[in-house]
Protein backbone atom coordinates (compact mmCIF):
# COMPACT_ATOMS: atom_id res chain seq x y z
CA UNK A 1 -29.52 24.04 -1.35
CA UNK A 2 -26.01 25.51 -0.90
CA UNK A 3 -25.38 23.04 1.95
CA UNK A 4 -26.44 20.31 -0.55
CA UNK A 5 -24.21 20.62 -3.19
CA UNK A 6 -21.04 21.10 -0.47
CA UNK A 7 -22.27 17.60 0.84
CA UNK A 8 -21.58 15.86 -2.42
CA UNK A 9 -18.88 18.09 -3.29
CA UNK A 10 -16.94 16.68 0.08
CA UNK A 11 -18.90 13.02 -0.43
CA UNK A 12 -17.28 12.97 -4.30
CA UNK A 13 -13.84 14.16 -2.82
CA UNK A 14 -13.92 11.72 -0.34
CA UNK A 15 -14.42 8.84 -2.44
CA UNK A 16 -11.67 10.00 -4.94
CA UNK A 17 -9.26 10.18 -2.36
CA UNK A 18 -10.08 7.04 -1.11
CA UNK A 19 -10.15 5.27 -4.60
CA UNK A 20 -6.27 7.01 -4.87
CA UNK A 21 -5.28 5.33 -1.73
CA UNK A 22 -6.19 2.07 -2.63
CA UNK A 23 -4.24 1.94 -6.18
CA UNK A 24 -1.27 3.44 -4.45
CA UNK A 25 -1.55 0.80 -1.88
CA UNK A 26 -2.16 -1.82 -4.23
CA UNK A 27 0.85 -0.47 -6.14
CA UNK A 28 3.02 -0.84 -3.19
CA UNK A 29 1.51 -4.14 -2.30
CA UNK A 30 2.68 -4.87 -5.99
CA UNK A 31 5.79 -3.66 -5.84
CA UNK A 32 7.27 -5.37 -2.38
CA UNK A 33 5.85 -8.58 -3.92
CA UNK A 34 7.77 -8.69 -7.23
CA UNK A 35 10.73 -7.59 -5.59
CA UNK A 36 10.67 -9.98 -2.53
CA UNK A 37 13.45 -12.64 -2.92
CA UNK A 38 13.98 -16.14 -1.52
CA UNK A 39 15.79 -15.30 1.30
CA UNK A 40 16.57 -19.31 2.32
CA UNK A 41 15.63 -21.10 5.38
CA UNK A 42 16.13 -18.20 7.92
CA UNK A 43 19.13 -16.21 8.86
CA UNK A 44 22.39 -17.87 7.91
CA UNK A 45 25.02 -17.78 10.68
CA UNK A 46 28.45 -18.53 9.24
CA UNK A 47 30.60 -21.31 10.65
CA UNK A 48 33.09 -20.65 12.89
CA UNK A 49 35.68 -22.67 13.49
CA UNK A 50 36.71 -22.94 17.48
């Protein structure tokens, strides 16, 4: 019985670490996105005059 109840003790752990990892991830996914600018065409090279 003891053995049991550690089973879902780890199982209910588990899956509220893993539901934490998500929403941070999502969070960071959220955050990179909003702050992501148009950065143009590619990398600007400026003229140079030779």
């Amino acid at each position: 019985m003891l053995i049991y109840m550690l089973a879902t003790a780890m199982t209910v752990a588990m899956l509220i670490a893993t539901v934490f990892g998500l929403h941070q991830e999502a969070q960071r996914i959220r955050v990179k996105a909003t702050t992501k600018r148009f950065e143009g065409f590619g990398l600007r090279k400026p003229y140079r005059h030779y």
